[in-house]
C-alpha atoms as a PDB file:
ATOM      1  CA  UNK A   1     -84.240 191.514 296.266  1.00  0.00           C
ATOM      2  CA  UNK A   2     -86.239 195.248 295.723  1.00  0.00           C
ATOM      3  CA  UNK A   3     -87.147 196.806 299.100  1.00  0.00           C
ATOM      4  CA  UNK A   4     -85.373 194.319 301.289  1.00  0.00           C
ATOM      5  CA  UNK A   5     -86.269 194.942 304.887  1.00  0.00           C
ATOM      6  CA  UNK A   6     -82.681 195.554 306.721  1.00  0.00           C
ATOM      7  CA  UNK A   7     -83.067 194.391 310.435  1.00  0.00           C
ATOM      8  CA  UNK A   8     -81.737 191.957 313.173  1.00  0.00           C
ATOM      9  CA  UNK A   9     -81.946 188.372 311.850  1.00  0.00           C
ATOM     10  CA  UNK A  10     -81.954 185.039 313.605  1.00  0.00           C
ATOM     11  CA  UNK A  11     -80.161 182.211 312.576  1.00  0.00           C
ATOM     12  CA  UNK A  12     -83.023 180.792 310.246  1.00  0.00           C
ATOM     13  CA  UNK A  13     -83.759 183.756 308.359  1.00  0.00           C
ATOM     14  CA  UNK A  14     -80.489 184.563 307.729  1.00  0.00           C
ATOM     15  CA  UNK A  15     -79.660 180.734 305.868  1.00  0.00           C
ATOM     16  CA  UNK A  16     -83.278 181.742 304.501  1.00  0.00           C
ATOM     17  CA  UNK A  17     -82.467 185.251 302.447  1.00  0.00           C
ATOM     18  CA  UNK A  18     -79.282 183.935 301.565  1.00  0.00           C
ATOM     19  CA  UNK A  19     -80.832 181.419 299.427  1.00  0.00           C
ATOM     20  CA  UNK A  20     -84.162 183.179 298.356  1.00  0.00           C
ATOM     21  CA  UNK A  21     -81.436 185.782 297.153  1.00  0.00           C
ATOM     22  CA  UNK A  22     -78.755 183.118 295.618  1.00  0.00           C
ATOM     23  CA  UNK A  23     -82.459 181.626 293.579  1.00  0.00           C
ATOM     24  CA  UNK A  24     -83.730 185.157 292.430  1.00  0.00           C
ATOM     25  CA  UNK A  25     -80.055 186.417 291.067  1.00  0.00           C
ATOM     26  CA  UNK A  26     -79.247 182.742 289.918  1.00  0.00           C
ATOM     27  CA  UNK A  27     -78.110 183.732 286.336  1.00  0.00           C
ATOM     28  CA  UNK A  28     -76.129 187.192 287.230  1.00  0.00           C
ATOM     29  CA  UNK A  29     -74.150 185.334 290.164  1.00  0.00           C
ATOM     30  CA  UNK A  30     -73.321 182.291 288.051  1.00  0.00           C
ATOM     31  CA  UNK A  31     -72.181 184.353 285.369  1.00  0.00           C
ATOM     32  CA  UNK A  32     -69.886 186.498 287.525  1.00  0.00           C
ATOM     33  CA  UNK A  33     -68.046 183.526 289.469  1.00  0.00           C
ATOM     34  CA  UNK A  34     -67.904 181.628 286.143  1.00  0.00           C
ATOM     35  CA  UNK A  35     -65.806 184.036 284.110  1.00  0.00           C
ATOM     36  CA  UNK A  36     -63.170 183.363 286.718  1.00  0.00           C
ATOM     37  CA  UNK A  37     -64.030 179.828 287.767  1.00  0.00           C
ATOM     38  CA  UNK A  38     -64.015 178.298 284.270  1.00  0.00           C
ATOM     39  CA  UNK A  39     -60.676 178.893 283.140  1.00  0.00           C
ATOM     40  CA  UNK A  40     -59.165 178.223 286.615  1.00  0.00           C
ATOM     41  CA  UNK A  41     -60.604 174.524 285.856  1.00  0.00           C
ATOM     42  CA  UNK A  42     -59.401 174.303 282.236  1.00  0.00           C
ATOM     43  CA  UNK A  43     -56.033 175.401 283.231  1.00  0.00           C
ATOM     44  CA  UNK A  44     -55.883 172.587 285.861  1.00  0.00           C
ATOM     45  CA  UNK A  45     -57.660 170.386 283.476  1.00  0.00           C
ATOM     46  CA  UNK A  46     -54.428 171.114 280.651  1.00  0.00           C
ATOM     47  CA  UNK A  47     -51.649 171.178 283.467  1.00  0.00           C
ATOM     48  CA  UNK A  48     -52.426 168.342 285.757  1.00  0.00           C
ATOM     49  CA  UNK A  49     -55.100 166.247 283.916  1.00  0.00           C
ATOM     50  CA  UNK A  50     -53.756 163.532 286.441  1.00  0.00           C
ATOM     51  CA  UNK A  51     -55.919 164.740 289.389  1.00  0.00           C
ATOM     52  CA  UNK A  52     -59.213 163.664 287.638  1.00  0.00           C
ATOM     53  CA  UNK A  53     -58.787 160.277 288.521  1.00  0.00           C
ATOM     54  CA  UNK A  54     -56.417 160.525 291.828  1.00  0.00           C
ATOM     55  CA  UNK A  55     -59.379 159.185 293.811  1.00  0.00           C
ATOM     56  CA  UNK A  56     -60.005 156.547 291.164  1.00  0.00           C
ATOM     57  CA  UNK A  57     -55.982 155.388 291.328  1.00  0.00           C
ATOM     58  CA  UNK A  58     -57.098 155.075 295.454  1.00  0.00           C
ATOM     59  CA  UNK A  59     -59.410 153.135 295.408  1.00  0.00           C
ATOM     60  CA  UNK A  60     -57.736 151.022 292.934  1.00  0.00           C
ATOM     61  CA  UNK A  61     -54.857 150.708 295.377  1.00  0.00           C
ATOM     62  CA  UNK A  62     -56.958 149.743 298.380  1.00  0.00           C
ATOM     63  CA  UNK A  63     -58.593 147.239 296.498  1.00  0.00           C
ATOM     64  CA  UNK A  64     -55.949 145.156 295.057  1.00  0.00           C
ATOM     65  CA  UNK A  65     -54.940 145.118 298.715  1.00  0.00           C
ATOM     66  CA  UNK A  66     -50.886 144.798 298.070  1.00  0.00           C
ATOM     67  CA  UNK A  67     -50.866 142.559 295.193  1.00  0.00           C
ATOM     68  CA  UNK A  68     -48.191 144.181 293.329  1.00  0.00           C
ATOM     69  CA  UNK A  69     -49.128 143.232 289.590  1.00  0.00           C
ATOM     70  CA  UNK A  70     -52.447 144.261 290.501  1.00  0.00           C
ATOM     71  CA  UNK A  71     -51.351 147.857 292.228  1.00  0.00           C
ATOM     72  CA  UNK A  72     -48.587 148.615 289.070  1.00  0.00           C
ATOM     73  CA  UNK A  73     -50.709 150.850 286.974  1.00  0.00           C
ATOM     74  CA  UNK A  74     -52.410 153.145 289.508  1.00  0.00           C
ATOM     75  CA  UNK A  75     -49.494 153.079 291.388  1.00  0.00           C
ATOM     76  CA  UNK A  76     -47.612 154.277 288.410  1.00  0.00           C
ATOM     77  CA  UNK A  77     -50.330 157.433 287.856  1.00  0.00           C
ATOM     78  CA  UNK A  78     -49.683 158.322 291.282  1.00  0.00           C
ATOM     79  CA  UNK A  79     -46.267 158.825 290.933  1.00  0.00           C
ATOM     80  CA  UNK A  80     -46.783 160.812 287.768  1.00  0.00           C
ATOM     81  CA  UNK A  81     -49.480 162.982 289.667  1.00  0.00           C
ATOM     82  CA  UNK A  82     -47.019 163.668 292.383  1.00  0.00           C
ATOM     83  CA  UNK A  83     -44.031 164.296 289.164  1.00  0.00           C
ATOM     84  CA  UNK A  84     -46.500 167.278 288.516  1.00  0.00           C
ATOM     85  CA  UNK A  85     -46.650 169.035 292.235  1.00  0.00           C
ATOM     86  CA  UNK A  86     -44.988 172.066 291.078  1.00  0.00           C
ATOM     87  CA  UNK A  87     -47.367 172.784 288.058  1.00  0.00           C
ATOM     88  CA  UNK A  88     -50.218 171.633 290.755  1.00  0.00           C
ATOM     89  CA  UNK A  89     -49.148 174.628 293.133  1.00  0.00           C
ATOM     90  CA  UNK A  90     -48.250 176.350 290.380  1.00  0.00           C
ATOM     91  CA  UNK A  91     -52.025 176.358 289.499  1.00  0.00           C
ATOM     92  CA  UNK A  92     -52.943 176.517 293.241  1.00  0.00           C
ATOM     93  CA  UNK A  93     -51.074 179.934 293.658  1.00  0.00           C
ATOM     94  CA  UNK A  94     -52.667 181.226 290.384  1.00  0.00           C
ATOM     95  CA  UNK A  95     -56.211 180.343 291.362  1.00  0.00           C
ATOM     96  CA  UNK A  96     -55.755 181.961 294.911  1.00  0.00           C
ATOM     97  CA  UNK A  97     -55.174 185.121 293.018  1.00  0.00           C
ATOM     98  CA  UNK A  98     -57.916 185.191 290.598  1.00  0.00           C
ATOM     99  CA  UNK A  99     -60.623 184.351 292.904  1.00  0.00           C
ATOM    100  CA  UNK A 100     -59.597 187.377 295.318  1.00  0.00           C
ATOM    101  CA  UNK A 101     -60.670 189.173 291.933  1.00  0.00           C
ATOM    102  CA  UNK A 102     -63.907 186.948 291.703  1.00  0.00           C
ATOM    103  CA  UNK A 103     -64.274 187.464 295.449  1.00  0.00           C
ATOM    104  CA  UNK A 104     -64.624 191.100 295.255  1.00  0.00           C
ATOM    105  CA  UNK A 105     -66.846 191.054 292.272  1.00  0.00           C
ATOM    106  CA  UNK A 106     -68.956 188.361 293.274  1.00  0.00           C
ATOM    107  CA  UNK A 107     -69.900 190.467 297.184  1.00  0.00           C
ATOM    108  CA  UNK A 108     -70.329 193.615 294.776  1.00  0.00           C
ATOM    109  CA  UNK A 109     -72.928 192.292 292.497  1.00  0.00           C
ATOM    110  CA  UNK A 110     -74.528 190.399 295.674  1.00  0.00           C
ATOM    111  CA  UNK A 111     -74.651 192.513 298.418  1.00  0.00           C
ATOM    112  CA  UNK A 112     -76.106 195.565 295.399  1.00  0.00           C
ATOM    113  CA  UNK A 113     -79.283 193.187 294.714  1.00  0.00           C
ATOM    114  CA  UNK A 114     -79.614 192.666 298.615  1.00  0.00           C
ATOM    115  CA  UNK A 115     -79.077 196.053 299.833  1.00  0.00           C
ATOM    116  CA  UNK A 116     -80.197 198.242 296.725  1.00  0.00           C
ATOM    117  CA  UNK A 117     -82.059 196.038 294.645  1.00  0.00           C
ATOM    118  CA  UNK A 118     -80.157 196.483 291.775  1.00  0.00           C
ATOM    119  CA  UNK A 119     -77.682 194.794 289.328  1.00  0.00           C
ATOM    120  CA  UNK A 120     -74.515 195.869 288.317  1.00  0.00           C
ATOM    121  CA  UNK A 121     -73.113 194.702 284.979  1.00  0.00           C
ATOM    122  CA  UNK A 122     -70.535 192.211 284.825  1.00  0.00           C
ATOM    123  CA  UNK A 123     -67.925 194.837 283.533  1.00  0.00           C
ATOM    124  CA  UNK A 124     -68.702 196.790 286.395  1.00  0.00           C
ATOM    125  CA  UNK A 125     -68.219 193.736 288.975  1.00  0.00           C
ATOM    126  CA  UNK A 126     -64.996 193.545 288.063  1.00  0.00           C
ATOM    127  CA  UNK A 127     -63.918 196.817 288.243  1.00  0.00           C
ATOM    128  CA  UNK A 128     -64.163 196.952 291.709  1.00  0.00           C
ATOM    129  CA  UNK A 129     -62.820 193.518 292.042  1.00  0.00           C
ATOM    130  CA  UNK A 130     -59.846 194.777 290.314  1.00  0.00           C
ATOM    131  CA  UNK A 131     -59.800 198.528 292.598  1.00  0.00           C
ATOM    132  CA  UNK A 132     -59.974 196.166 295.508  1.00  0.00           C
ATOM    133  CA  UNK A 133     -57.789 193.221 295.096  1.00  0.00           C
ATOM    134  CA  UNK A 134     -54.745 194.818 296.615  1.00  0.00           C
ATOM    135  CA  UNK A 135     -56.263 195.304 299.957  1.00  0.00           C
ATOM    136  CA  UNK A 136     -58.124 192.094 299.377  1.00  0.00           C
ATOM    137  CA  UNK A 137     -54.403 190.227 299.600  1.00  0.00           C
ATOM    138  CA  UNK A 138     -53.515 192.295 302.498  1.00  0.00           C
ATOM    139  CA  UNK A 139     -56.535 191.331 304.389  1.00  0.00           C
ATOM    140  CA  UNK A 140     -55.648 187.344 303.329  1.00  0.00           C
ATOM    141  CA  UNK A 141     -52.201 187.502 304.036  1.00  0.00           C
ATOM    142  CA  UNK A 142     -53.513 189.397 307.758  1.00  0.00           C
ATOM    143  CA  UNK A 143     -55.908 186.479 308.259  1.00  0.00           C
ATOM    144  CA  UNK A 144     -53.484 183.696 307.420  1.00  0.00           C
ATOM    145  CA  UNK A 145     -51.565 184.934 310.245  1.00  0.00           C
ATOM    146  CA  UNK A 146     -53.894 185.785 312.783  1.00  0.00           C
ATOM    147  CA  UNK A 147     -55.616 182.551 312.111  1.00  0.00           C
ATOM    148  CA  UNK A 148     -51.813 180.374 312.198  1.00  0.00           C
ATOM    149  CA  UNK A 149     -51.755 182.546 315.948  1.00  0.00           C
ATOM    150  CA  UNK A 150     -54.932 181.397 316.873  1.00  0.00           C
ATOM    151  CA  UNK A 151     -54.733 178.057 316.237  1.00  0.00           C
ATOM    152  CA  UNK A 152     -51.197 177.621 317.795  1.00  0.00           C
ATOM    153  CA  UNK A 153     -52.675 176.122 321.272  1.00  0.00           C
ATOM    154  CA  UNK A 154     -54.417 174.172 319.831  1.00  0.00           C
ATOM    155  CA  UNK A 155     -51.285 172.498 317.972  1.00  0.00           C
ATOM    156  CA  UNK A 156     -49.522 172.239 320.858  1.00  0.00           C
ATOM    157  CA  UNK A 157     -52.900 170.395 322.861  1.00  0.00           C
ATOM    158  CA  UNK A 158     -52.234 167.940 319.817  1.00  0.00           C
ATOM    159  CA  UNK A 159     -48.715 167.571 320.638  1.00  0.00           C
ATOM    160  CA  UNK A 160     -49.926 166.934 323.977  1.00  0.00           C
ATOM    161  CA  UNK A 161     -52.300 164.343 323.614  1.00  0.00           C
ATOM    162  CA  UNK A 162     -49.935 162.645 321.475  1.00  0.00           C
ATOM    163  CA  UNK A 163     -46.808 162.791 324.384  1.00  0.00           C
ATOM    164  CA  UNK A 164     -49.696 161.774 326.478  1.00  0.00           C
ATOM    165  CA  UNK A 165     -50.718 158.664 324.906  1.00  0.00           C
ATOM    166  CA  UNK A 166     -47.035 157.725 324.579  1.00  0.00           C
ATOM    167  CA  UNK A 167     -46.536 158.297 328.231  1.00  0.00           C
ATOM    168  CA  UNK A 168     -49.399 156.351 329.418  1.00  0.00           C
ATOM    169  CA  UNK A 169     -48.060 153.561 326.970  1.00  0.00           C
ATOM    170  CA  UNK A 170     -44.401 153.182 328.303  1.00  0.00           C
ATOM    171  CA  UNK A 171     -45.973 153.580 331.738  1.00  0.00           C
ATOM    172  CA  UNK A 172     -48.290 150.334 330.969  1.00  0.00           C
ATOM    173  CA  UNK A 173     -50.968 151.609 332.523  1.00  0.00           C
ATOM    174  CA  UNK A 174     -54.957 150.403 331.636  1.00  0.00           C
ATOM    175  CA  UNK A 175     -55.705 150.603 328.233  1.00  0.00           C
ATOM    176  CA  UNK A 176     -58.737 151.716 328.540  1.00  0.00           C
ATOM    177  CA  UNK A 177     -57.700 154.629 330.499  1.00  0.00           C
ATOM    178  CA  UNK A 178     -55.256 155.276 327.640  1.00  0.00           C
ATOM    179  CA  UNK A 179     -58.152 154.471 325.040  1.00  0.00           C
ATOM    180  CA  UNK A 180     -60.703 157.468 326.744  1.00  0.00           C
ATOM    181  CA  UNK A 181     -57.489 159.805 326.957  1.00  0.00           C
ATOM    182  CA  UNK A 182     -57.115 159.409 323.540  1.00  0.00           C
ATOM    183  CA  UNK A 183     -60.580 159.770 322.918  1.00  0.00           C
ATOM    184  CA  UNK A 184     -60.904 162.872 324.958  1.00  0.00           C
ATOM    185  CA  UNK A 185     -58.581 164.619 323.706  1.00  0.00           C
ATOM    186  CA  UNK A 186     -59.538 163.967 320.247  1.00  0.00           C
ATOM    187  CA  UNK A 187     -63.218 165.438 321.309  1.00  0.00           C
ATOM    188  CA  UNK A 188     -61.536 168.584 322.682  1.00  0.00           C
ATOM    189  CA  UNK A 189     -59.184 168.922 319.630  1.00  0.00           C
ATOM    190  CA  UNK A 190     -61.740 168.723 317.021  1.00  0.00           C
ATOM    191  CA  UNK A 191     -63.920 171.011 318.949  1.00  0.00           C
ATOM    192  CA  UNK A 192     -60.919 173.840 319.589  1.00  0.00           C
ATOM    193  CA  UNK A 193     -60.328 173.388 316.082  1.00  0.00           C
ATOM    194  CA  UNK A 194     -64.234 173.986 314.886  1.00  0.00           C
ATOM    195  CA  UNK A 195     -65.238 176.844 316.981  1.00  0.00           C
ATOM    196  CA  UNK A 196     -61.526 178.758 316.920  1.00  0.00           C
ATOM    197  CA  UNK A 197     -61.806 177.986 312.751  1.00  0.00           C
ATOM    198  CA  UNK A 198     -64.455 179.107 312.137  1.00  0.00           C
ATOM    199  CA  UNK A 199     -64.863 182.230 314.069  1.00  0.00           C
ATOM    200  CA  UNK A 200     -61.651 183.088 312.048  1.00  0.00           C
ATOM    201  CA  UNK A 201     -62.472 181.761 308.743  1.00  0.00           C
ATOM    202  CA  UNK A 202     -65.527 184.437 309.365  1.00  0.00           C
ATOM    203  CA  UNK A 203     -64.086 187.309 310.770  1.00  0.00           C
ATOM    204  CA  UNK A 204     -61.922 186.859 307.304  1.00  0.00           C
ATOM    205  CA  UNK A 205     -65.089 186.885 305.068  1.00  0.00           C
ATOM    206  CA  UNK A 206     -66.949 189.887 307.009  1.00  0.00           C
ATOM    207  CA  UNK A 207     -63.296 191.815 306.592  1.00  0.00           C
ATOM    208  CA  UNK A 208     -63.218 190.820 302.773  1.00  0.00           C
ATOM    209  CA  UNK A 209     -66.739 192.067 302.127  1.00  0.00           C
ATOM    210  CA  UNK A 210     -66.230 195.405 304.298  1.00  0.00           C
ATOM    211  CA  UNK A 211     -63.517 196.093 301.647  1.00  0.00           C
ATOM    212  CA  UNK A 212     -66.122 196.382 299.012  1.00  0.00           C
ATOM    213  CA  UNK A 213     -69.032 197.243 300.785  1.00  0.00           C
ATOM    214  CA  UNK A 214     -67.708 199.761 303.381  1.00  0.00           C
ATOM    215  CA  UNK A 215     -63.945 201.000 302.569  1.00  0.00           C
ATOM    216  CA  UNK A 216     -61.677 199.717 300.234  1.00  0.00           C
ATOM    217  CA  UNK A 217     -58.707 199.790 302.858  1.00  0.00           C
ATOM    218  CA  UNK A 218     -57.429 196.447 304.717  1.00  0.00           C
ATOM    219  CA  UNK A 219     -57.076 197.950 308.089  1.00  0.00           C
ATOM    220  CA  UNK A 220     -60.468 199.610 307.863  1.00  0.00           C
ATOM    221  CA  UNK A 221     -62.554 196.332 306.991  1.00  0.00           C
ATOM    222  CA  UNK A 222     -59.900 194.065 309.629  1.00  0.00           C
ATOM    223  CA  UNK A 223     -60.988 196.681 311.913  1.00  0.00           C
ATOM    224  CA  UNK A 224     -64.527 196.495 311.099  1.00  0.00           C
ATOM    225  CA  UNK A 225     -64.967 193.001 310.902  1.00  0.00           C
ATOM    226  CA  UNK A 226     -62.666 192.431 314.986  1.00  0.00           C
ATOM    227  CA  UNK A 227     -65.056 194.950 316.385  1.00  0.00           C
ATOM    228  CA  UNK A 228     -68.247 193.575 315.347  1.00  0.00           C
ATOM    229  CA  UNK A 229     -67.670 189.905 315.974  1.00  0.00           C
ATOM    230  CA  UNK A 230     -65.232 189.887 318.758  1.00  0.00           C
ATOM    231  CA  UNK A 231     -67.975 191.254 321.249  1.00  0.00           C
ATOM    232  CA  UNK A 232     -69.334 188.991 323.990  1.00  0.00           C
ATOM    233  CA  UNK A 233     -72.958 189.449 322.140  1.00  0.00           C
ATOM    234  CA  UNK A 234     -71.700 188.785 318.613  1.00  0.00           C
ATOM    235  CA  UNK A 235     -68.842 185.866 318.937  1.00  0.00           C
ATOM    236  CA  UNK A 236     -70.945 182.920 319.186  1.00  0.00           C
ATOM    237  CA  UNK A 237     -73.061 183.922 316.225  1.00  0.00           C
ATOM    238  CA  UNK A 238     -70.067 184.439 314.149  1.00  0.00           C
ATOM    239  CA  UNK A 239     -68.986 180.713 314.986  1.00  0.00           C
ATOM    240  CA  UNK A 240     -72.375 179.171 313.902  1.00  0.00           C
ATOM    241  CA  UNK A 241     -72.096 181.312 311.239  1.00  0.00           C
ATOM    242  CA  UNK A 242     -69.186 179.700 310.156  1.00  0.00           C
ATOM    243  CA  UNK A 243     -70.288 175.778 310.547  1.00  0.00           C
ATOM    244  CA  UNK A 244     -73.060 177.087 308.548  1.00  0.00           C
ATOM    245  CA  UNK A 245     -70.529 177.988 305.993  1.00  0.00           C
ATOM    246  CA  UNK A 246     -68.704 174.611 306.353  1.00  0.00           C
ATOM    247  CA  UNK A 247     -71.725 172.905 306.086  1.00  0.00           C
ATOM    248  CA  UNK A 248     -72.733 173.919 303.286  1.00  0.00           C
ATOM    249  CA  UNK A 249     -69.146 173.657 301.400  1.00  0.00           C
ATOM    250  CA  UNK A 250     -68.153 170.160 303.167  1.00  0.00           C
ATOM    251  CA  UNK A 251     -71.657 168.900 302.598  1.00  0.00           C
ATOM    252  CA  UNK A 252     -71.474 169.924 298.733  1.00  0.00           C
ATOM    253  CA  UNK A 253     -67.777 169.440 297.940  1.00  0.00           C
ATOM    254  CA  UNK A 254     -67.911 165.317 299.007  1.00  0.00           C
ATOM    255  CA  UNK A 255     -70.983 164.905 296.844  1.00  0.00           C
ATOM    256  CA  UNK A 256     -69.339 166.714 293.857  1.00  0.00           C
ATOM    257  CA  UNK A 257     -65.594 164.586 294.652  1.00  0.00           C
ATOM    258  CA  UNK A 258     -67.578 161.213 294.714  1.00  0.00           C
ATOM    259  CA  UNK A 259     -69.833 161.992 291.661  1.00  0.00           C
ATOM    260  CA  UNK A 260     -66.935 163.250 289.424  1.00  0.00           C
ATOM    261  CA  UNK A 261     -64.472 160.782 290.396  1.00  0.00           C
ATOM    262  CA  UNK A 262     -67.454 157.941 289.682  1.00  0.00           C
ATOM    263  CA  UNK A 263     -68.202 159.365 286.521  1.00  0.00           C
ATOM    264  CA  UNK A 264     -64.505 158.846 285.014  1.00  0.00           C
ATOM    265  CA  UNK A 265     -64.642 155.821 286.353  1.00  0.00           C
ATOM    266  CA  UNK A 266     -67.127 154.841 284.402  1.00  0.00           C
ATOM    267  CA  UNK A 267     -66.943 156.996 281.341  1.00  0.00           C
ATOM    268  CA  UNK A 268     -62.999 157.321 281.325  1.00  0.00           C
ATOM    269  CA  UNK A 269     -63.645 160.686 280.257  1.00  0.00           C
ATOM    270  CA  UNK A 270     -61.302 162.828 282.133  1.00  0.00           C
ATOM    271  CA  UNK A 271     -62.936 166.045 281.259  1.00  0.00           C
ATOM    272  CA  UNK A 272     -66.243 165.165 283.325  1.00  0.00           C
ATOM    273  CA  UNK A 273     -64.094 165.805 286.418  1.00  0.00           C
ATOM    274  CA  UNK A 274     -63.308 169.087 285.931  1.00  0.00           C
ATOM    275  CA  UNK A 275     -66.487 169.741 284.536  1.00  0.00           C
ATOM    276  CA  UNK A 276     -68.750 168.469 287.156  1.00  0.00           C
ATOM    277  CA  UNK A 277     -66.792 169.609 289.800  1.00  0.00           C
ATOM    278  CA  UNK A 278     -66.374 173.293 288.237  1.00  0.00           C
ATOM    279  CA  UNK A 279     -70.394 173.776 287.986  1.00  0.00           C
ATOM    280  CA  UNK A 280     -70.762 172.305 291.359  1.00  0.00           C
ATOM    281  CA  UNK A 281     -67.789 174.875 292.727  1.00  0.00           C
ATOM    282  CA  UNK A 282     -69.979 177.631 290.890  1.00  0.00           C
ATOM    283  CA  UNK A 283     -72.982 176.910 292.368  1.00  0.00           C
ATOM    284  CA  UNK A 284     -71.473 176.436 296.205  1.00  0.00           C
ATOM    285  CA  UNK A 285     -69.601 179.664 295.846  1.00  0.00           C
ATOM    286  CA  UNK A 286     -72.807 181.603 295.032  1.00  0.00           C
ATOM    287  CA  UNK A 287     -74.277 180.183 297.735  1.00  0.00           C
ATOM    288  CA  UNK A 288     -71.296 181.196 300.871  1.00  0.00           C
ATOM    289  CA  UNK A 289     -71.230 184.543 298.706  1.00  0.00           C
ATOM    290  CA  UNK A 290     -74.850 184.936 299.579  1.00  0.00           C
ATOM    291  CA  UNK A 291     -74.672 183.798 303.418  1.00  0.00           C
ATOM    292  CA  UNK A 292     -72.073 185.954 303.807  1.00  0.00           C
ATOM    293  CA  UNK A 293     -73.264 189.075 302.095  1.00  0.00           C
ATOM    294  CA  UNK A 294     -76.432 188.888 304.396  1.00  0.00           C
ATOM    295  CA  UNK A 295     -74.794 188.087 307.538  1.00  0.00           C
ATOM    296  CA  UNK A 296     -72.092 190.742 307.013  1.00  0.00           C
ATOM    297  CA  UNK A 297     -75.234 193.209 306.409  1.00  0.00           C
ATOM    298  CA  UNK A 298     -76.832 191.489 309.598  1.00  0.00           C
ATOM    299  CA  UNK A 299     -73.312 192.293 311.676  1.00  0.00           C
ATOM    300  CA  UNK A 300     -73.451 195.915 310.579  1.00  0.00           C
ATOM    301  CA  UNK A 301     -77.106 196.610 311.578  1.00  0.00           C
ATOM    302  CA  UNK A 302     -76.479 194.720 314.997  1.00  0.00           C
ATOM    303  CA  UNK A 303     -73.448 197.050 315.831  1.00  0.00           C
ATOM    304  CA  UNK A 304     -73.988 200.184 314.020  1.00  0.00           C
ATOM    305  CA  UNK A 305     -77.261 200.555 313.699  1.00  0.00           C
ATOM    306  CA  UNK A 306     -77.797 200.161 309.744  1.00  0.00           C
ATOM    307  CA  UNK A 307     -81.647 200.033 309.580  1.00  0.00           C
ATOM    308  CA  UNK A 308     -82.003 203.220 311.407  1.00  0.00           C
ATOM    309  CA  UNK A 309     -79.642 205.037 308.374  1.00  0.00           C
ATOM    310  CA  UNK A 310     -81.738 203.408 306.208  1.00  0.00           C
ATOM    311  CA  UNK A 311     -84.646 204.527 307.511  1.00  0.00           C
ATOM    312  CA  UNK A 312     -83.199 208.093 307.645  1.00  0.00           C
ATOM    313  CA  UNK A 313     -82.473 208.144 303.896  1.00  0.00           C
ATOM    314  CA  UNK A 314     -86.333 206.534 302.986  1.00  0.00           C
ATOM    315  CA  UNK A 315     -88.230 209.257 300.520  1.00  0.00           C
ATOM    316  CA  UNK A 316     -90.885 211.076 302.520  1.00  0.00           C
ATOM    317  CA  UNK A 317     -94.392 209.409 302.466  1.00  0.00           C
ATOM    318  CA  UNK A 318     -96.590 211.254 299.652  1.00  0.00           C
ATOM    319  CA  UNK A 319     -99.991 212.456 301.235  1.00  0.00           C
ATOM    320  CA  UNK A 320    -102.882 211.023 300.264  1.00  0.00           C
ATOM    321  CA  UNK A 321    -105.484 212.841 298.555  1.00  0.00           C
ATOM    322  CA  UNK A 322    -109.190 213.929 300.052  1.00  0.00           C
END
């Protein structure tokens, strides 16, 4: 995106750039989240080939509704599915690793067409993923605690409603009143849950891309990102911001689970699983990569003033002749 104008956005435009620029640097994206994404599907695909038809087993399950002949065989590729857990987490911890690589290669090559208009090489990429995955783990490993902190009210508002509902019970009281407590506090839970989430889950992705864009230390970018979304102007956008980025990765991944799962149902082809669900994880990724690159851009410009440097660095208008 050549001569992108950097400046305040609302809510719309910013969903807007993020896909004009996700559509105009389709190929270069793809290929950079593919290099890692693609063998981090084959590896699962070679040591737990099980999981491409878990939801098929399911449903299988459900359906024979407890008739044991019926049940045997799924039944029997659960347990082997659950047999492989340690190869499964084994895979899990693996992949966690390699896509803080991706991570940091993907923002590079992303927020370089949106900012500069240019387009790094692959090679390049990762280079700085590799430069910055060690303060890409810190800032993980800060965020899985600060968000485990955040989130501990809310656990103990669950163990609430639940010694709630158990109290009301034993004191026989109106089901009904028991019935709207319960549904109450489920409201308020899910709620706590979405906003405190995903101002978190945000915060995490504006410290990860501060690492590459900004400084390529942990407590810089953690720094960075706390300042600029934990002010009383900024907060609320960074929670939409993140049910935008939920959106868009709930509302793709249960397409991509049903479709793969439907299509080994029906082919028995256990490699369509991983495949369809790989191209559709390439193509969401490139999409939050995108969102976030621009919002983190939009953050910086709302609290530090971005455009005006911008402006301050623009060449000097030639005058025109006669």
């Amino acid at each position: 995106m050549q001569n992108t104008e950097l400046r305040p956005l609302g809510a719309g435009e910013l969903l807007d750039r993020a896909v004009t620029l996700f559509v105009r640097r389709f190929v270069p994206i793809v290929i950079v989240l593919a290099i890692t994404i693609v063998p981090l599907f084959v590896l699962q695909a070679i040591a737990t080939p099980e999981s491409a038809h878990i939801f098929n087993d399911m449903g299988r399950i459900l359906a024979a509704a407890g008739n044991a002949g019926t049940t045997r065989d799924p039944t029997a590729d659960l347990e082997k599915l659950n047999a492989g857990l340690l190869p499964s987490i084994g895979v899990a911890l693996v992949a966690a690793l390699a896509r803080l690589l991706m991570w940091s290669a993907i923002v590079y090559v992303v927020a370089m067409a949106y900012i500069n208009g240019t387009m790094p090489t692959v090679s390049d990429a990762y280079k700085v993923g590799v430069n910055c995955w060690p303060a890409q783990l810190l800032v993980g490993i800060a965020f899985s605690v600060l968000g485990s902190i955040c989130l501990m009210p809310l656990i103990l508002l669950y163990i609430g409603i639940l010694a709630g509902v158990f109290a009301l019970t034993f004191l026989h009281v109106n089901p009904v009143i028991t019935i709207v407590f319960l549904i109450v506090g489920i409201v308020i839970l899910f709620a706590g849950f979405a906003l405190v989430g995903s101002f978190v889950y945000m915060t995490y992705e504006l410290a990860a891309v501060y690492v590459v864009t900004e400084a390529p230390n942990a407590v810089a970018a953690i720094t960075a990102a706390l300042r600029r979304t934990a002010s009383r102007a900024t907060w609320w956008r960074t929670v939409v911001a993140g049910l935008v980025i939920l959106a868009i990765t709930q509302g793709g991944l249960l397409p991509l689970l049903f479709l793969s799962g439907l299509l080994v149902a029906v082919t028995h082809i256990d490699a369509l699983y991983f495949a369809v669900f790989g191209t559709g994880t390439v193509l969401l990724d490139g999409l939050v990569a995108a969102f976030v690159v621009v919002y983190a851009t939009d953050m910086r410009i709302r609290r530090e003033g971005l455009d005006l440097v911008a402006l301050t660095h623009a060449p000097e208008p030639q005058p025109q002749p006669g």
